[in-house]
N, C-alpha and C. Protein backbone atom coordinates (compact mmCIF):
# COMPACT_ATOMS: atom_id res chain seq x y z
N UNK A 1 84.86 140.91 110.51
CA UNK A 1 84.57 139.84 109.60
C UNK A 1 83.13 139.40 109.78
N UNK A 2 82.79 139.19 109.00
CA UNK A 2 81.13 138.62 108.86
C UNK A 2 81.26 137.11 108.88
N UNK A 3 79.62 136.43 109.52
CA UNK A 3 79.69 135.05 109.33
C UNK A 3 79.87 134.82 108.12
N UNK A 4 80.55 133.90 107.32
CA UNK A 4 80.84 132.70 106.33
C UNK A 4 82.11 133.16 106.14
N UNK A 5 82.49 134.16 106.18
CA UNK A 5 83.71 134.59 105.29
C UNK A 5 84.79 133.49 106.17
N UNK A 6 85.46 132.95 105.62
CA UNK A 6 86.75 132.06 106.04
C UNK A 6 88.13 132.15 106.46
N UNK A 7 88.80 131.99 106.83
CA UNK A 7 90.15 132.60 107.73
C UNK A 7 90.69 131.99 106.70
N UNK A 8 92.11 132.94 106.26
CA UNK A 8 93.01 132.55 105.12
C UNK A 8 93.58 131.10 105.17
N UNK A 9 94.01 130.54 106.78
CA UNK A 9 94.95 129.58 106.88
C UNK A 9 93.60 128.33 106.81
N UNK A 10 92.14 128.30 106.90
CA UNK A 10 91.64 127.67 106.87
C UNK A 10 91.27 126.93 105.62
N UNK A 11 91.60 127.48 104.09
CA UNK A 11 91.46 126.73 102.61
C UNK A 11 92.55 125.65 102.21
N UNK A 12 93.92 125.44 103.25
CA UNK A 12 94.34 124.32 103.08
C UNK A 12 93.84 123.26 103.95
N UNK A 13 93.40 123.70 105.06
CA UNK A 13 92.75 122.13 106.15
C UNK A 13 91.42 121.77 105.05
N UNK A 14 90.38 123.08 104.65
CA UNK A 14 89.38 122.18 103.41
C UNK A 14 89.65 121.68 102.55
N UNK A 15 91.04 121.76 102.10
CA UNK A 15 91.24 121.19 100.27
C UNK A 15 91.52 119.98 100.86
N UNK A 16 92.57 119.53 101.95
CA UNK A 16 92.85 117.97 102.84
C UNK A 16 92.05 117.81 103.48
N UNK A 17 91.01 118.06 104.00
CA UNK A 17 89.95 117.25 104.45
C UNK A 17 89.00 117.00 103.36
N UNK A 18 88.25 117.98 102.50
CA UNK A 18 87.49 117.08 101.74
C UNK A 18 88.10 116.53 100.58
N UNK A 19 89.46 116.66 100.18
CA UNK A 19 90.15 115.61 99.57
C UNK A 19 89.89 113.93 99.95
N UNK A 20 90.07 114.11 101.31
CA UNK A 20 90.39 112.86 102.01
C UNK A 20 88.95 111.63 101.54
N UNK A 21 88.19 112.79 102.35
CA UNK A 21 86.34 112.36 101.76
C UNK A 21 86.30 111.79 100.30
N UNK A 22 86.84 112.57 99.22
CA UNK A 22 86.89 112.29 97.87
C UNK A 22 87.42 110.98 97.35
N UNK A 23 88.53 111.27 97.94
CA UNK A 23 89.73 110.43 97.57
C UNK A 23 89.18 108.76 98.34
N UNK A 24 89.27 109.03 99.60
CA UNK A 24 88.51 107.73 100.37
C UNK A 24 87.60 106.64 99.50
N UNK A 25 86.25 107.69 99.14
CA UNK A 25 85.43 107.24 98.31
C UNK A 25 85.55 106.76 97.35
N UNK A 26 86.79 107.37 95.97
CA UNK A 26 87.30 106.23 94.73
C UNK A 26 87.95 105.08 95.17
N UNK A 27 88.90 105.33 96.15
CA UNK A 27 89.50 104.41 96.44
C UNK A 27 88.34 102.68 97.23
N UNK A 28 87.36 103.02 97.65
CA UNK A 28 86.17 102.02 97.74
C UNK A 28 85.55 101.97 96.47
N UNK A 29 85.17 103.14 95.94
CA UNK A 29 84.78 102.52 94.41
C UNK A 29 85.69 101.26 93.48
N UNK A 30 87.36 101.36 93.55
CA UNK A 30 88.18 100.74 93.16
C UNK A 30 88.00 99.46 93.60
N UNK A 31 88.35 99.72 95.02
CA UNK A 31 88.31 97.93 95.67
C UNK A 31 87.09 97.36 95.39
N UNK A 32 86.05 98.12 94.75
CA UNK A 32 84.51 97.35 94.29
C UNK A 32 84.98 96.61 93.77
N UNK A 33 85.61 97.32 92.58
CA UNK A 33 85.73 96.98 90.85
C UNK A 33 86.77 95.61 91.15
N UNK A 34 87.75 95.80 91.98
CA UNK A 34 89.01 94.91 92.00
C UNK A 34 88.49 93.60 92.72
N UNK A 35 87.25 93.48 93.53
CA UNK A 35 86.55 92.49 93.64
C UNK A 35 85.27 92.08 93.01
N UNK A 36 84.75 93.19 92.33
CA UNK A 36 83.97 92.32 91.25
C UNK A 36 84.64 91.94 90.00
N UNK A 37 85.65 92.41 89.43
CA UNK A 37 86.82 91.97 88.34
C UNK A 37 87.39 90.67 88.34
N UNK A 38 87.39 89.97 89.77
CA UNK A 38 88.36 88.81 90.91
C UNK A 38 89.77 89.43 90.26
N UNK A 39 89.57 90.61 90.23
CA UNK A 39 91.49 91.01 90.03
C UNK A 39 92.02 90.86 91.69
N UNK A 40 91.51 90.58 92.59
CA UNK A 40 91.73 90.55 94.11
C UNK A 40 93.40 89.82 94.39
N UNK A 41 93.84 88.95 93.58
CA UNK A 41 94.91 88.29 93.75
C UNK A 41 95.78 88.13 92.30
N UNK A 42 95.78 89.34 91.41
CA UNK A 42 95.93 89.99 90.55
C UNK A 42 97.55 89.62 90.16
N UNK A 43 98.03 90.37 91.96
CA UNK A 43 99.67 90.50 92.04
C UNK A 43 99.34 89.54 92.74
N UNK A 44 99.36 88.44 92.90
CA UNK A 44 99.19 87.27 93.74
C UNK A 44 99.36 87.64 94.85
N UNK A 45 99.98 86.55 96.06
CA UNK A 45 99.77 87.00 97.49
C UNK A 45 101.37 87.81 97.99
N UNK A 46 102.16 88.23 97.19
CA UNK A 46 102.72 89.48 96.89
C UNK A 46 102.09 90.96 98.05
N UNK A 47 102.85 91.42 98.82
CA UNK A 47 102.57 92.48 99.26
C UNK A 47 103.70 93.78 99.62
N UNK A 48 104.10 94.57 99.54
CA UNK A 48 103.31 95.73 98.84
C UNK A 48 103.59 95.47 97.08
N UNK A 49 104.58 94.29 97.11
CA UNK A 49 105.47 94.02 95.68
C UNK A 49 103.73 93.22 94.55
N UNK A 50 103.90 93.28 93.47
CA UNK A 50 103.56 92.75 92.49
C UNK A 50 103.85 91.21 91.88
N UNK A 51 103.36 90.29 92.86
CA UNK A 51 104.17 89.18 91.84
C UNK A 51 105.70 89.20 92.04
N UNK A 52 106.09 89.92 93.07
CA UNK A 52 107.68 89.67 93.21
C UNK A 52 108.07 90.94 92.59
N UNK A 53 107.74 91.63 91.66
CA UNK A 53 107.56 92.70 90.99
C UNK A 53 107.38 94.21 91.64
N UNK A 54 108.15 95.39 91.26
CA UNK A 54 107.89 96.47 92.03
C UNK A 54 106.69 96.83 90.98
N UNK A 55 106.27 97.26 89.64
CA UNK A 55 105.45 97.34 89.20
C UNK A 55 104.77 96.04 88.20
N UNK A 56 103.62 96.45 87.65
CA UNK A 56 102.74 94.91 87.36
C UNK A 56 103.08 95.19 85.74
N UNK A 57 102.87 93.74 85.52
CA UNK A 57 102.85 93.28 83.95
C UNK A 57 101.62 94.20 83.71
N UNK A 58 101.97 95.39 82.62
CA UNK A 58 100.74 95.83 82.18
C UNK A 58 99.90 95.16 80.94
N UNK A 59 100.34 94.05 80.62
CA UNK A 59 99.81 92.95 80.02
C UNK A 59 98.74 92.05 80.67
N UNK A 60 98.66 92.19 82.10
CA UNK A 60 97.83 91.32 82.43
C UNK A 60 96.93 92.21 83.71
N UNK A 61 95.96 92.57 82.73
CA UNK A 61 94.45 93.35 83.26
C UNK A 61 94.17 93.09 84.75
N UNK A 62 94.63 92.12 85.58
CA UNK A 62 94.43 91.78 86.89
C UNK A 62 95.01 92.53 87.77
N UNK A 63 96.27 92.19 87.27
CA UNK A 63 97.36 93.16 87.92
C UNK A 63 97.50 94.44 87.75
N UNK A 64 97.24 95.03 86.79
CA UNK A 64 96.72 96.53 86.82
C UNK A 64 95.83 96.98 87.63
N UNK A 65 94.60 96.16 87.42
CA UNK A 65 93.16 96.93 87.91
C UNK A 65 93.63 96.32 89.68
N UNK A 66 94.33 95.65 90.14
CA UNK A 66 94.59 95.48 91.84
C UNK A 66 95.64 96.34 92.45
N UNK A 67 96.34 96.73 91.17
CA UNK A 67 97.80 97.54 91.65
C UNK A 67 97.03 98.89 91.87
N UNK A 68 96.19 99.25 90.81
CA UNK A 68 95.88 100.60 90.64
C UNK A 68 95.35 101.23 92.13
N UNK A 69 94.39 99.73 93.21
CA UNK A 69 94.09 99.93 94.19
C UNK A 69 94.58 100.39 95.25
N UNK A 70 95.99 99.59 94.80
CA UNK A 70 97.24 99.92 95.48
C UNK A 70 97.74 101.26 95.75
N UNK A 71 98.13 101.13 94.94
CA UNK A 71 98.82 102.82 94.31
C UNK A 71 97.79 103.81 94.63
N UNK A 72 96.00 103.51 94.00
CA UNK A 72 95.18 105.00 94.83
C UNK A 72 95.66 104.97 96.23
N UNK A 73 95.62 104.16 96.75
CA UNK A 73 96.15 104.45 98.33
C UNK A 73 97.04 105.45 98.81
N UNK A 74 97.46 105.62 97.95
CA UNK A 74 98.89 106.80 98.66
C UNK A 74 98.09 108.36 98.45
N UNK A 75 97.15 108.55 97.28
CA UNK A 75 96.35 109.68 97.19
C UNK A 75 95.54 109.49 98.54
N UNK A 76 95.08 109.14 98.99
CA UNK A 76 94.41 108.92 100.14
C UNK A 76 95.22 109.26 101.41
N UNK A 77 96.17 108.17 101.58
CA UNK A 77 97.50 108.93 102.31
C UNK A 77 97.58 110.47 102.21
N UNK A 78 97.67 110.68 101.23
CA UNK A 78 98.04 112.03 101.36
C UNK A 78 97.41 113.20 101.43
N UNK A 79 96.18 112.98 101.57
CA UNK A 79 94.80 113.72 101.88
C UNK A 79 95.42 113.56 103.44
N UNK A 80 94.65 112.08 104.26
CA UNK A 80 94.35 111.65 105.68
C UNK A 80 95.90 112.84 106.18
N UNK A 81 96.89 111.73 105.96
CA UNK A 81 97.69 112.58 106.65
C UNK A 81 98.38 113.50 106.88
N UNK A 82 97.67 114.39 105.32
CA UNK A 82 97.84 115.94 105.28
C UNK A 82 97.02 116.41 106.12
N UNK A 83 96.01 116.31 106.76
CA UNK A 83 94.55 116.54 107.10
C UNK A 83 95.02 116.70 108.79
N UNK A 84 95.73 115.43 109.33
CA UNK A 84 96.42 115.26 110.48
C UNK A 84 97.09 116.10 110.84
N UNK A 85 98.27 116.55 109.64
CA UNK A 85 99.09 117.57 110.15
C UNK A 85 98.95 118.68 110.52
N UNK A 86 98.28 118.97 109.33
CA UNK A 86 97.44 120.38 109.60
C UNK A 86 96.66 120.69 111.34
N UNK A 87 95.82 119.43 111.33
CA UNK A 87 95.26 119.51 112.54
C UNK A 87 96.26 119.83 114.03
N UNK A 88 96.95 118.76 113.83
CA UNK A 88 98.14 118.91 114.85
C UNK A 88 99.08 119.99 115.26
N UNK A 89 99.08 120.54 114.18
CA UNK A 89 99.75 121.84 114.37
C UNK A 89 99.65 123.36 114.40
N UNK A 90 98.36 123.14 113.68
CA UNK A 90 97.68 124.64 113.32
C UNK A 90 96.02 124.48 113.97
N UNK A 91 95.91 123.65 114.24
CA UNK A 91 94.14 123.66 114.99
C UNK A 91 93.99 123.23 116.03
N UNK A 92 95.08 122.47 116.86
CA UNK A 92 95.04 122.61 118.43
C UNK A 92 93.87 122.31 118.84
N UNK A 93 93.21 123.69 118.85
CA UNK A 93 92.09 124.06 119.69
C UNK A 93 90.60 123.72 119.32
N UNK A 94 90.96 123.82 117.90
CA UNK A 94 89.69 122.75 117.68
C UNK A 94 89.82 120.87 117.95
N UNK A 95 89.42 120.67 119.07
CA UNK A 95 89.32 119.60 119.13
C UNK A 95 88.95 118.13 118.70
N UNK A 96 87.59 118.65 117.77
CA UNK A 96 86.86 117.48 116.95
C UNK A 96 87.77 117.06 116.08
N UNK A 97 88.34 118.50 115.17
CA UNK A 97 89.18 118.32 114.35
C UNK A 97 90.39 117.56 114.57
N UNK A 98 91.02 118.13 115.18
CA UNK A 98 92.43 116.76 115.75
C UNK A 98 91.92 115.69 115.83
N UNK A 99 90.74 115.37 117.33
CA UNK A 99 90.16 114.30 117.32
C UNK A 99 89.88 113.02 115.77
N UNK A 100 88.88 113.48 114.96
CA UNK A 100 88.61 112.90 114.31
C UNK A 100 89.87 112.69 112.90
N UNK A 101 90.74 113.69 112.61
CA UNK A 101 91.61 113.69 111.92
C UNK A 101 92.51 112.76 112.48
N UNK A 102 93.46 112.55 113.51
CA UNK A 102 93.55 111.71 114.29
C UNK A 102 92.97 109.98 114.15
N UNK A 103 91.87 109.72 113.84
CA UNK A 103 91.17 108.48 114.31
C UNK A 103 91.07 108.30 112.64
N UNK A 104 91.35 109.60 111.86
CA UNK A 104 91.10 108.87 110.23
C UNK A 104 92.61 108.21 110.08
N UNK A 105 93.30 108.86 110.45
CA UNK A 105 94.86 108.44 110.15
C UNK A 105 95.06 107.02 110.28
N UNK A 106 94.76 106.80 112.31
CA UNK A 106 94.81 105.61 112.49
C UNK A 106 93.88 104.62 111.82
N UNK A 107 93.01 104.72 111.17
CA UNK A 107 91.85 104.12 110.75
C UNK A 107 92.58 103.59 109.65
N UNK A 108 93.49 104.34 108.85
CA UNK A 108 93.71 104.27 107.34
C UNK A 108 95.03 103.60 107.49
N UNK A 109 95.57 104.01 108.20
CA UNK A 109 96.97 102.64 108.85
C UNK A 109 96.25 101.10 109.12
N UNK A 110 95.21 101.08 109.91
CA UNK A 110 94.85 100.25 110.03
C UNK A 110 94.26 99.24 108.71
N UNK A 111 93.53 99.89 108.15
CA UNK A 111 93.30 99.42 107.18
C UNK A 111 94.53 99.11 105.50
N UNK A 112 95.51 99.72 105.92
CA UNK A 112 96.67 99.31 104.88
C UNK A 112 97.18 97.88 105.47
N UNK A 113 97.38 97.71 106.73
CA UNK A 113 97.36 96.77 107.60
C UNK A 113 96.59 95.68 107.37
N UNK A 114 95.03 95.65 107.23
CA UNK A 114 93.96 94.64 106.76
C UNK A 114 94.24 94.14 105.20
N UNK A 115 94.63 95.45 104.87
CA UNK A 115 94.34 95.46 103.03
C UNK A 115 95.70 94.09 102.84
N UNK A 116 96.89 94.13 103.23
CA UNK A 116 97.96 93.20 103.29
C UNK A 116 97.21 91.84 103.49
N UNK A 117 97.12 91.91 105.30
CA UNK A 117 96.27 90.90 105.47
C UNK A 117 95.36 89.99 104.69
N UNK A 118 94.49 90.38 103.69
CA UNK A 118 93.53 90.00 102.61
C UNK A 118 93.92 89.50 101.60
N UNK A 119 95.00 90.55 101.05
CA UNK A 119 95.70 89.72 100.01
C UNK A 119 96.72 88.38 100.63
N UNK A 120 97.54 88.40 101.40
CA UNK A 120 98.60 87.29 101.88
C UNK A 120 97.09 86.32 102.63
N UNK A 121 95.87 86.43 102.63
CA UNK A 121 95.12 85.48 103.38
C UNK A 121 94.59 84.71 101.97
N UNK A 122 95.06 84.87 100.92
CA UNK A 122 94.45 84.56 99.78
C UNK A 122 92.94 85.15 99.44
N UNK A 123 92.44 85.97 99.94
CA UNK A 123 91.23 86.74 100.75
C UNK A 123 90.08 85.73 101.21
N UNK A 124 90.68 85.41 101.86
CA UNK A 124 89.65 85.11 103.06
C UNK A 124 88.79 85.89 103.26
N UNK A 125 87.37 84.98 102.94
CA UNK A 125 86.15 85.56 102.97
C UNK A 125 85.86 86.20 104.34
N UNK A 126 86.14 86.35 105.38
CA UNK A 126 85.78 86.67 106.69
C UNK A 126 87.05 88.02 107.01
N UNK A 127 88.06 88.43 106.41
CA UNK A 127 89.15 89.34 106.30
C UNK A 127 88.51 90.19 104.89
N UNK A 128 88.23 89.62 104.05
CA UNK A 128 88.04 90.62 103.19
C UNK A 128 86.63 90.87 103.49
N UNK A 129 85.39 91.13 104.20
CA UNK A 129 84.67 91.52 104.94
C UNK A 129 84.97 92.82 106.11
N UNK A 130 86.16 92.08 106.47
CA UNK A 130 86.42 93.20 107.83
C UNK A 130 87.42 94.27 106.98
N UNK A 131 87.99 94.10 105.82
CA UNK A 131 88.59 95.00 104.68
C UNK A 131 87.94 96.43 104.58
N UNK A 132 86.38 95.18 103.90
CA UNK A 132 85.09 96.35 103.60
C UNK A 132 84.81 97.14 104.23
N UNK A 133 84.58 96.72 105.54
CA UNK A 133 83.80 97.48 106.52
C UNK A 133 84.59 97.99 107.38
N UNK A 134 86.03 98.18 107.53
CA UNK A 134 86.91 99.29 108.02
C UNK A 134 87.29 99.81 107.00
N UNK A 135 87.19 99.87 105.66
CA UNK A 135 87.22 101.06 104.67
C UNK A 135 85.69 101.92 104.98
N UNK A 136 84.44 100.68 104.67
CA UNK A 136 83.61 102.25 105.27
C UNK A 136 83.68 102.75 106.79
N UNK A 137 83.80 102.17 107.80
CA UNK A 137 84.12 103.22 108.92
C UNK A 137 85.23 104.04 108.47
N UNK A 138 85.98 104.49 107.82
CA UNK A 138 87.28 105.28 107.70
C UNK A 138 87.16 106.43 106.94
N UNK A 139 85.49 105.56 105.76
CA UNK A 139 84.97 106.43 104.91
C UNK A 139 84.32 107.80 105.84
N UNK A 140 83.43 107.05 107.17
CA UNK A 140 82.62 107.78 107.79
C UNK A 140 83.65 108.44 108.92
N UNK A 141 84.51 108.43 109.25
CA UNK A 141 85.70 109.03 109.88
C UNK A 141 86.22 110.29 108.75
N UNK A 142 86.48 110.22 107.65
CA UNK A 142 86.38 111.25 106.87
C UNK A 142 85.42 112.66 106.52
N UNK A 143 84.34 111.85 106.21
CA UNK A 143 83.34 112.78 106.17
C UNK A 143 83.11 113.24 107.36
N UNK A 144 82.51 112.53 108.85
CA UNK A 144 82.62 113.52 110.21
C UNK A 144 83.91 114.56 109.96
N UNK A 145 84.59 114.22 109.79
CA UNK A 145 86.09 115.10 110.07
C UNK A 145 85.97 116.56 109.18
N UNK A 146 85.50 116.23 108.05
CA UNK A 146 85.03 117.09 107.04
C UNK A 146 83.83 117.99 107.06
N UNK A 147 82.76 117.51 107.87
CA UNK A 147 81.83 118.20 108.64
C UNK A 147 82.63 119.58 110.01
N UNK A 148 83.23 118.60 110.96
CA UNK A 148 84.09 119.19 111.63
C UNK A 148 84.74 120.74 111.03
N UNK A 149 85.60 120.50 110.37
CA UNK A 149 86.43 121.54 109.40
C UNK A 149 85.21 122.41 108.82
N UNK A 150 84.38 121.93 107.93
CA UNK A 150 83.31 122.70 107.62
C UNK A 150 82.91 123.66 108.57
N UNK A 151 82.72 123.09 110.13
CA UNK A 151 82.09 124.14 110.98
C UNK A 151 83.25 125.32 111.42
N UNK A 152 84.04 124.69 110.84
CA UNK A 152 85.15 125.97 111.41
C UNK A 152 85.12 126.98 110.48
N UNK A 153 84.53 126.93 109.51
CA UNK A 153 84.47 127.77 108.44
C UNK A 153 84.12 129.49 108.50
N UNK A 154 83.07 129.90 109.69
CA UNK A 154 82.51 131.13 110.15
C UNK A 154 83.28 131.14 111.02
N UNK A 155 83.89 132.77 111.32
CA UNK A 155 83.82 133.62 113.03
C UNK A 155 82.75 134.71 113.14
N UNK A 156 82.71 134.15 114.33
CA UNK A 156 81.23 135.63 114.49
C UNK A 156 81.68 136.61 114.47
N UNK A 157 80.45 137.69 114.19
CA UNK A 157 80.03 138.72 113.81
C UNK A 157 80.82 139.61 115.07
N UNK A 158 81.53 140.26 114.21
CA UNK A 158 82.03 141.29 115.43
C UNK A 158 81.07 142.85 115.49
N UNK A 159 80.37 143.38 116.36
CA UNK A 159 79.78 144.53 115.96
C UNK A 159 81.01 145.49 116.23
N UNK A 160 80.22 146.62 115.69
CA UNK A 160 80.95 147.93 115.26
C UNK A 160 80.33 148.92 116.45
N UNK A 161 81.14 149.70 116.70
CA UNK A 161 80.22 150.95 117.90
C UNK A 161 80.82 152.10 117.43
């Protein structure tokens, strides 16, 4: 095999890791929008429910554009902790990879955790701060992780005799 060429089992750890990267990123684009919108308390202080509601009045633009935040979350989920599994079970030995796949998971638990928090705090300006800024560390836990995987991409050059 020549450098770049890629190991078969290695195009599902890239499609879940830079999913994760992708996905991460709308999902902060969203929570922009859902706090510059003040859709922030949309589904009122309601958590994971809507207003008491499993889905939102699609009549009222708040609750859509905060649910939708909601709901991207599980695409994200399912990047991170596809990304995990993979790692855990099939990459062992790459270490960064577990490592950092690993620390996105917990990162993104953590932050479903905050994201509650924010809304039931009525968002509290000092919680929805620490919201922000453990979505971007989680962002930058992604992309390292995705770098990571990237480098696994080559095996060296085997010569011929």
């Amino acid at each position: 095999m020549s450098i770049g060429q890629r190991e078969p089992d290695a195009r599902l750890l890239n499609i879940f890791a830079y999913g994760s990267v992708v996905s991460t990123y709308i999902l902060i684009l969203i929570g922009g929008y859902v706090t510059t919108s003040n859709s922030g308390l949309g589904c009122g202080e309601s958590w994971p429910s809507c207003n008491g509601a499993i889905f939102p009045s699609l009549n009222n633009p708040a609750q859509v554009i905060e649910f939708s935040h909601r709901i991207f979350n599980l695409v994200v989920a399912f990047f991170v902790i596809g990304t995990a599994l993979l790692a855990w079970t099939r990459y062992r030995p790459a270490h960064n990879v577990v490592l950092f796949s690993t620390a996105s998971f917990v990162g993104l638990f953590a932050q479903v955790i905050l994201g509650m928090v924010t809304v039931t705090s009525e968002l509290n300006p000092l919680v929805s701060a620490a919201h922000l800024g453990l979505a971007s560390a989680v962002l930058a836990l992604v992309v390292v992780n995705a770098v990571m995987v990237w480098n696994l991409r080559s095996v060296p050059v085997e010569f011929q005799r």
